[in-house]
N, C-alpha and C. Protein backbone atom coordinates (compact mmCIF):
# COMPACT_ATOMS: atom_id res chain seq x y z
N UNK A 1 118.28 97.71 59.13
CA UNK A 1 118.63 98.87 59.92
C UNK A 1 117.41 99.36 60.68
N UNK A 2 117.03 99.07 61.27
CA UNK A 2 116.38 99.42 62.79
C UNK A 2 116.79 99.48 63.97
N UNK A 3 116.28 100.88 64.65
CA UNK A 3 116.58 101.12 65.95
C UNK A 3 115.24 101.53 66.33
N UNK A 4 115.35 101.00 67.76
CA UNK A 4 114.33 101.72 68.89
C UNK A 4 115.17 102.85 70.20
N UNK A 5 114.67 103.57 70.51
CA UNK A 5 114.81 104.56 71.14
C UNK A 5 114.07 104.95 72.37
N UNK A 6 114.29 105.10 73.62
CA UNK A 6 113.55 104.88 74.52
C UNK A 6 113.86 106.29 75.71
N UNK A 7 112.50 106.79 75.67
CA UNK A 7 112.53 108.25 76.44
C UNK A 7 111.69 108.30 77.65
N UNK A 8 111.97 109.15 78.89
CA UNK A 8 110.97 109.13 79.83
C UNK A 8 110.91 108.82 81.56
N UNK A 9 112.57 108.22 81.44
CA UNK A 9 112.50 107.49 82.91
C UNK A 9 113.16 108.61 83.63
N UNK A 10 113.34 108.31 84.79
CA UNK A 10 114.23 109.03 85.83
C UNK A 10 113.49 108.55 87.05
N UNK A 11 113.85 109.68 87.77
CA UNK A 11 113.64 109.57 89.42
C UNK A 11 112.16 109.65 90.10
N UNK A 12 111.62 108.91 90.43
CA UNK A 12 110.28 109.73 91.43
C UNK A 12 110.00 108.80 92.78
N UNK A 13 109.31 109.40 93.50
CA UNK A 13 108.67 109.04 94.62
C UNK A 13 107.94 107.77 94.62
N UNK A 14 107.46 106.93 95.52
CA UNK A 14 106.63 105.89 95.71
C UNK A 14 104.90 106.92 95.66
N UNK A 15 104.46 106.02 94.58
CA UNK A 15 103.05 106.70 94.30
C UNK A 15 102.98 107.50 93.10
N UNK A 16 104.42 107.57 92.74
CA UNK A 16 104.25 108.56 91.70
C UNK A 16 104.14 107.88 90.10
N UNK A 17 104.19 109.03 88.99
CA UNK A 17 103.65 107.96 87.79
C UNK A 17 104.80 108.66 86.93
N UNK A 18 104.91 107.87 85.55
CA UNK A 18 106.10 107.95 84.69
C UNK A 18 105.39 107.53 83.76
N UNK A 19 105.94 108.33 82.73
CA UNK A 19 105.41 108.02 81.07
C UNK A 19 106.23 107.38 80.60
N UNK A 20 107.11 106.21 79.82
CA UNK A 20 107.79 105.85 78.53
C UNK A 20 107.11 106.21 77.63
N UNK A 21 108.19 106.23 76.41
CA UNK A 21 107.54 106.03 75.42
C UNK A 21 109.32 105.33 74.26
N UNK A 22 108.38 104.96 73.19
CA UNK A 22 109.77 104.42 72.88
C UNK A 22 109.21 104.67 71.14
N UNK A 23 110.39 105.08 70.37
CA UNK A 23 109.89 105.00 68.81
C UNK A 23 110.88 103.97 68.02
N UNK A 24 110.17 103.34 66.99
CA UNK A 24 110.99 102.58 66.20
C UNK A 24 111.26 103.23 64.83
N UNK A 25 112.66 103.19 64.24
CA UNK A 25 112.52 103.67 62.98
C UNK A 25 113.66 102.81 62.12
N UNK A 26 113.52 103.09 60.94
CA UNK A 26 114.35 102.46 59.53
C UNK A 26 113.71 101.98 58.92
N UNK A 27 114.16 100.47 58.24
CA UNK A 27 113.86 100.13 56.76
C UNK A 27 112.45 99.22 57.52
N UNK A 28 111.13 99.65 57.53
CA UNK A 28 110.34 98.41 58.94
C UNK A 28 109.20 98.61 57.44
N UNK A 29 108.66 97.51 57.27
CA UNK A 29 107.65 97.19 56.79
C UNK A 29 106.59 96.75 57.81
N UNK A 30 106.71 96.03 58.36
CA UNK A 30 105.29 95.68 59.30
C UNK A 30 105.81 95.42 60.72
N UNK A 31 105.49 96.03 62.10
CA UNK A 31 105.83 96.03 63.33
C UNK A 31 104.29 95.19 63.79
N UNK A 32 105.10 93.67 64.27
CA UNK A 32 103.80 92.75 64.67
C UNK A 32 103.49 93.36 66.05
N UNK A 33 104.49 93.66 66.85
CA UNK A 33 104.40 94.06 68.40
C UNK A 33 105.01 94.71 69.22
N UNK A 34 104.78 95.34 69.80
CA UNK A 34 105.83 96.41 70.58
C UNK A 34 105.46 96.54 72.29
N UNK A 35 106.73 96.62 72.67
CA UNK A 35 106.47 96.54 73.98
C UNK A 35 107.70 96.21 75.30
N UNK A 36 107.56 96.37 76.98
CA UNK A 36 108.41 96.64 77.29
C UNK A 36 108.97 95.75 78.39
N UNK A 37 110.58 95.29 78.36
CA UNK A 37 110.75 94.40 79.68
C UNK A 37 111.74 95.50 80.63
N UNK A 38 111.92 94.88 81.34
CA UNK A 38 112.81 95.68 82.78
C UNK A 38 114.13 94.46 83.35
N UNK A 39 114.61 95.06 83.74
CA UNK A 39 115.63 94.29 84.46
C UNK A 39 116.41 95.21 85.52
N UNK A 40 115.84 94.44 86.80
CA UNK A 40 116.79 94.94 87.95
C UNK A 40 118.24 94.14 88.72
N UNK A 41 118.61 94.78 88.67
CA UNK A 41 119.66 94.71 89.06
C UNK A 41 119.85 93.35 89.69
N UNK A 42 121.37 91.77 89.05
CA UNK A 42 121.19 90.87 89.50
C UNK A 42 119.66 89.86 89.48
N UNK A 43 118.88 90.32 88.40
CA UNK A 43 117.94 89.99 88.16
C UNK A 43 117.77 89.60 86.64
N UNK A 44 116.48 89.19 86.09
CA UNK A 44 116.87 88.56 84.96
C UNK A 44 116.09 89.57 84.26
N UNK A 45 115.84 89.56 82.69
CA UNK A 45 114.99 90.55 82.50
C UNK A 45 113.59 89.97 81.97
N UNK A 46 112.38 90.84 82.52
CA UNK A 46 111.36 90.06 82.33
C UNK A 46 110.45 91.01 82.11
N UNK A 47 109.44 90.24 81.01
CA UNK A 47 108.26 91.25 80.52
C UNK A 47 107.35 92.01 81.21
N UNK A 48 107.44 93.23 81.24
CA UNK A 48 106.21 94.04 81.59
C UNK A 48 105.00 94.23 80.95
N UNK A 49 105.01 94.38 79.89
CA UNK A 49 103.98 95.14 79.44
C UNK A 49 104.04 94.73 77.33
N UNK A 50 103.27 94.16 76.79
CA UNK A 50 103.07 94.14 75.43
C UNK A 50 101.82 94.35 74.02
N UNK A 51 102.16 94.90 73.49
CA UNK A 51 101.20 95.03 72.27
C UNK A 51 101.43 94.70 71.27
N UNK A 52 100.32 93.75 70.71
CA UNK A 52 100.23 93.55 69.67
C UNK A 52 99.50 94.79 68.64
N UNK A 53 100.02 94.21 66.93
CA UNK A 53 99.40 95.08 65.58
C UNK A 53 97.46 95.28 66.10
N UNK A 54 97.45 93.87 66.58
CA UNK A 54 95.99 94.41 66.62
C UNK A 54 95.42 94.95 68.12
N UNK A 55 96.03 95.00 68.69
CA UNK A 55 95.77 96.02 69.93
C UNK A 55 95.75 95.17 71.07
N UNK A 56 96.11 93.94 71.03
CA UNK A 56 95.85 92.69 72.26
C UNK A 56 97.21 92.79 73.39
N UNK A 57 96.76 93.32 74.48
CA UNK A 57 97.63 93.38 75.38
C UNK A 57 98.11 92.35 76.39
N UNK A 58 98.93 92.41 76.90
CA UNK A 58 99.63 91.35 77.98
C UNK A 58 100.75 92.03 78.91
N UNK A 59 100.47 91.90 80.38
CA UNK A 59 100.80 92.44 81.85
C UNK A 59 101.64 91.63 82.53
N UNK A 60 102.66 91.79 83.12
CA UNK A 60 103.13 91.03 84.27
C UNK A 60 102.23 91.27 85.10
N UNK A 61 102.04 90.07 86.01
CA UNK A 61 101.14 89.93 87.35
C UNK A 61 101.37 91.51 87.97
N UNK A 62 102.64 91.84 88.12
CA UNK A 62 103.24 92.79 89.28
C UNK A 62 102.56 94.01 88.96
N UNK A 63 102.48 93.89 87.62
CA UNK A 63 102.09 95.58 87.13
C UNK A 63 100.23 96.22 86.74
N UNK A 64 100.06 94.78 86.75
CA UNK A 64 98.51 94.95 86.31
C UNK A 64 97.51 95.92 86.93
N UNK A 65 96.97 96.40 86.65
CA UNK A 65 96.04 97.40 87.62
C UNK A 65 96.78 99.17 87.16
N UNK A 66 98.44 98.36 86.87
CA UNK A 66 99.46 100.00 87.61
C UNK A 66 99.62 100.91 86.28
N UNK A 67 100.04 100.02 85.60
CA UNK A 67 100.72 99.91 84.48
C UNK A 67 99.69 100.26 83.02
N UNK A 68 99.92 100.77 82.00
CA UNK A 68 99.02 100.76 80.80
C UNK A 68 99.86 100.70 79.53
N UNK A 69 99.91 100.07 79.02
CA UNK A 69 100.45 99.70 77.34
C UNK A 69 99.65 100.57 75.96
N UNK A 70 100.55 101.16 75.24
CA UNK A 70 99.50 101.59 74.62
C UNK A 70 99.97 101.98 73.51
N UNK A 71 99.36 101.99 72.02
CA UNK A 71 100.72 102.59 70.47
C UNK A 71 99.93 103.48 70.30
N UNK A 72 100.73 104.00 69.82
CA UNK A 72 100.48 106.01 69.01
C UNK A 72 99.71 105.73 67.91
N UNK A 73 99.15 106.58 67.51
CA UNK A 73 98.64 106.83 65.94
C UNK A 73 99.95 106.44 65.30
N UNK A 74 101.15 106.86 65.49
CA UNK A 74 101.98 106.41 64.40
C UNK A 74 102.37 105.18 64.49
N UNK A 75 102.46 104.08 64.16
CA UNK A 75 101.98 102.80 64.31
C UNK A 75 103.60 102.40 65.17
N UNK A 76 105.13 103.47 64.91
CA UNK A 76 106.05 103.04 65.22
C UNK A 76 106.45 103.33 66.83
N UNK A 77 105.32 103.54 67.42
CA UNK A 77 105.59 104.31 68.57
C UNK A 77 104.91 103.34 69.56
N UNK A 78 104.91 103.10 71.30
CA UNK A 78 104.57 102.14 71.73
C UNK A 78 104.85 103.26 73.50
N UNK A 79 104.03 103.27 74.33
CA UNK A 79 104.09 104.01 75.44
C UNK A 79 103.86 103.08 76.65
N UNK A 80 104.67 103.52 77.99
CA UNK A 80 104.05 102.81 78.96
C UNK A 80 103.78 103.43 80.20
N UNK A 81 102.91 103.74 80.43
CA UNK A 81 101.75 105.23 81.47
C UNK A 81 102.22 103.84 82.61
N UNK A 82 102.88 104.61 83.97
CA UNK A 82 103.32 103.81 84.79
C UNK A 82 102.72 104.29 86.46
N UNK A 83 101.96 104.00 86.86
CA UNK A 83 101.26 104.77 87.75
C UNK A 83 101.09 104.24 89.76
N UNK A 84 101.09 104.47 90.29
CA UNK A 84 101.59 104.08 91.47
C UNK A 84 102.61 103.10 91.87
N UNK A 85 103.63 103.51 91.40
CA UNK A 85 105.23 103.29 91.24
C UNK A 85 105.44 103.16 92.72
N UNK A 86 106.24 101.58 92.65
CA UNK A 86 106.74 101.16 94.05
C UNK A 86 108.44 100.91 93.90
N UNK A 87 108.75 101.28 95.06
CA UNK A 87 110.29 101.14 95.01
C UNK A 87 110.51 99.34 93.93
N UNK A 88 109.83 98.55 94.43
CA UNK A 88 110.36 97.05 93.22
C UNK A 88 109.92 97.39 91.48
N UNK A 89 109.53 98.31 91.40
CA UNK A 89 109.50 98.53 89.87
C UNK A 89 110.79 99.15 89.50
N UNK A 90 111.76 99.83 90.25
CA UNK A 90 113.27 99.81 89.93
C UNK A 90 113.83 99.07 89.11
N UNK A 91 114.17 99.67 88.09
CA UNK A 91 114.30 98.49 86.78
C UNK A 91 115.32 99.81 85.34
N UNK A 92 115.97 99.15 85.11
CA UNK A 92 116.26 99.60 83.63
C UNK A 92 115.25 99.10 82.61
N UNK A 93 114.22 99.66 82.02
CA UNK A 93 113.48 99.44 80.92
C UNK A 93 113.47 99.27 79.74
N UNK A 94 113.62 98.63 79.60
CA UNK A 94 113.78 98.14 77.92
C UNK A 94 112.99 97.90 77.10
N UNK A 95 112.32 98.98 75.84
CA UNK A 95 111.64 98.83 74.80
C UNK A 95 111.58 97.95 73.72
N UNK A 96 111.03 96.66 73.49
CA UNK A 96 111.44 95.93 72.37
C UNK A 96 110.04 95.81 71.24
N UNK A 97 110.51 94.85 70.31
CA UNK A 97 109.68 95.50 69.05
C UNK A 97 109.89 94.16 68.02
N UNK A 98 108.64 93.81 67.44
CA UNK A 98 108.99 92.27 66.71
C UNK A 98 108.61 92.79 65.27
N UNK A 99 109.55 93.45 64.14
CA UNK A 99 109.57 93.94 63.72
C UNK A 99 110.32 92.92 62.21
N UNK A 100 109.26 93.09 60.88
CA UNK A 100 109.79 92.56 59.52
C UNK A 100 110.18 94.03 58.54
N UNK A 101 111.41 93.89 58.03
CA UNK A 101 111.76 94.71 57.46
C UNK A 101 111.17 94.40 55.87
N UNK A 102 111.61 95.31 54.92
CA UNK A 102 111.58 95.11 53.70
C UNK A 102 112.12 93.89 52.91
N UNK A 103 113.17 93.84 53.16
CA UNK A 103 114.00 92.62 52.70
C UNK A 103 113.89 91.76 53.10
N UNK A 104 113.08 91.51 54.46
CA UNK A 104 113.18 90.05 55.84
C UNK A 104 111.70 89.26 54.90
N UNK A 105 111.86 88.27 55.44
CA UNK A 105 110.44 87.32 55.26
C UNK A 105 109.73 87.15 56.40
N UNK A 106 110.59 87.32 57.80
CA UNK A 106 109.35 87.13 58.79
C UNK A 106 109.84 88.65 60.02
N UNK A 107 109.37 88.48 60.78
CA UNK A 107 109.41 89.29 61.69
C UNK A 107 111.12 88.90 62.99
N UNK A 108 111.69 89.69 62.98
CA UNK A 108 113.12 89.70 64.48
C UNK A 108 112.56 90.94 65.06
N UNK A 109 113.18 89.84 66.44
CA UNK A 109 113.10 91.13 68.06
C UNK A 109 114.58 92.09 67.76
N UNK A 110 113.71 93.39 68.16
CA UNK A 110 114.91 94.15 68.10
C UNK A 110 114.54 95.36 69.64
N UNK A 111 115.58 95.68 70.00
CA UNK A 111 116.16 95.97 71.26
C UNK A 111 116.61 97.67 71.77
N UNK A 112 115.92 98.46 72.45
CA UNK A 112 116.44 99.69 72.53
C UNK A 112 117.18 99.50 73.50
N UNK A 113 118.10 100.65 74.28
CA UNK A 113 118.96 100.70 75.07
C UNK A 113 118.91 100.63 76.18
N UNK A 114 117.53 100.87 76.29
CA UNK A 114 116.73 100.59 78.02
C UNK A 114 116.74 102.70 78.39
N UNK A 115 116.20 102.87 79.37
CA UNK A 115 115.92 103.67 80.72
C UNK A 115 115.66 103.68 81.69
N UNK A 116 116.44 104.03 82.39
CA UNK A 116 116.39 103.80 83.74
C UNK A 116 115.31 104.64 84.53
N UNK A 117 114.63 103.69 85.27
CA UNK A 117 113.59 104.27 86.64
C UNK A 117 113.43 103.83 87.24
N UNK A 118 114.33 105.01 88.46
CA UNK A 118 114.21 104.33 89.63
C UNK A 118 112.70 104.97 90.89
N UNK A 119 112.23 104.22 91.64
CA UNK A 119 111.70 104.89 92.40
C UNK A 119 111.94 105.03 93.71
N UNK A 120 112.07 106.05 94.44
CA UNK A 120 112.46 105.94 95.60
C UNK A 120 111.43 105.68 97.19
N UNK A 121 111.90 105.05 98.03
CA UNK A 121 110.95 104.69 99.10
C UNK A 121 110.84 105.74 100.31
């Protein structure tokens, strides 16, 4: 029983910046990685932004420079500081999380509901 939960998107301007943030909770013994893909519309969905337990990050080309990945002190939490936002970052966002429960032996991807942000031109 794990869920992720994903807060933060909406509407803004070209140039403008957006916080995610996304929390994981239930039965989680060890969260190897957390982190976020997008999918626009007629498009496939593809990684933005990831963290690993030990802090090792990884960028889509598109976002590098823009974009910042980053986990909370509370180890279940995972943010994405989104900063000169172009109309092609239009995307439903999706928080995911490679997560071993109590009972599991290894680590499964598990899936929040996404948020939508759009930006306008």
């Amino acid at each position: 029983q794990v869920q992720l939960v994903e807060s933060g998107g909406g509407l803004v301007q070209t140039g403008g910046s957006l916080r995610l943030s996304c929390a994981a909770s239930g039965t989680i013994s060890i969260i190897y990685a957390m982190g976020w893909y997008r999918q626009a519309p007629g498009k496939q969905r593809d990684l933005v932004a990831t963290i690993t337990d030990n802090g090792s990050t990884k960028y889509a080309d598109s976002v590098k420079g823009r974009f910042t990945v980053s986990r909370g002190n509370a180890k279940n939490t995972v943010y994405l500081q989104m900063d000169s936002l172009k109309p092609e970052d239009t995307a439903v966002y999706y928080c995911t999380a490679n997560i071993e429960s109590y009972s599991d032996y290894e680590g499964h991807d598990y899936w929040g509901q996404g948020t939508q942000v759009t930006v306008s031109s």
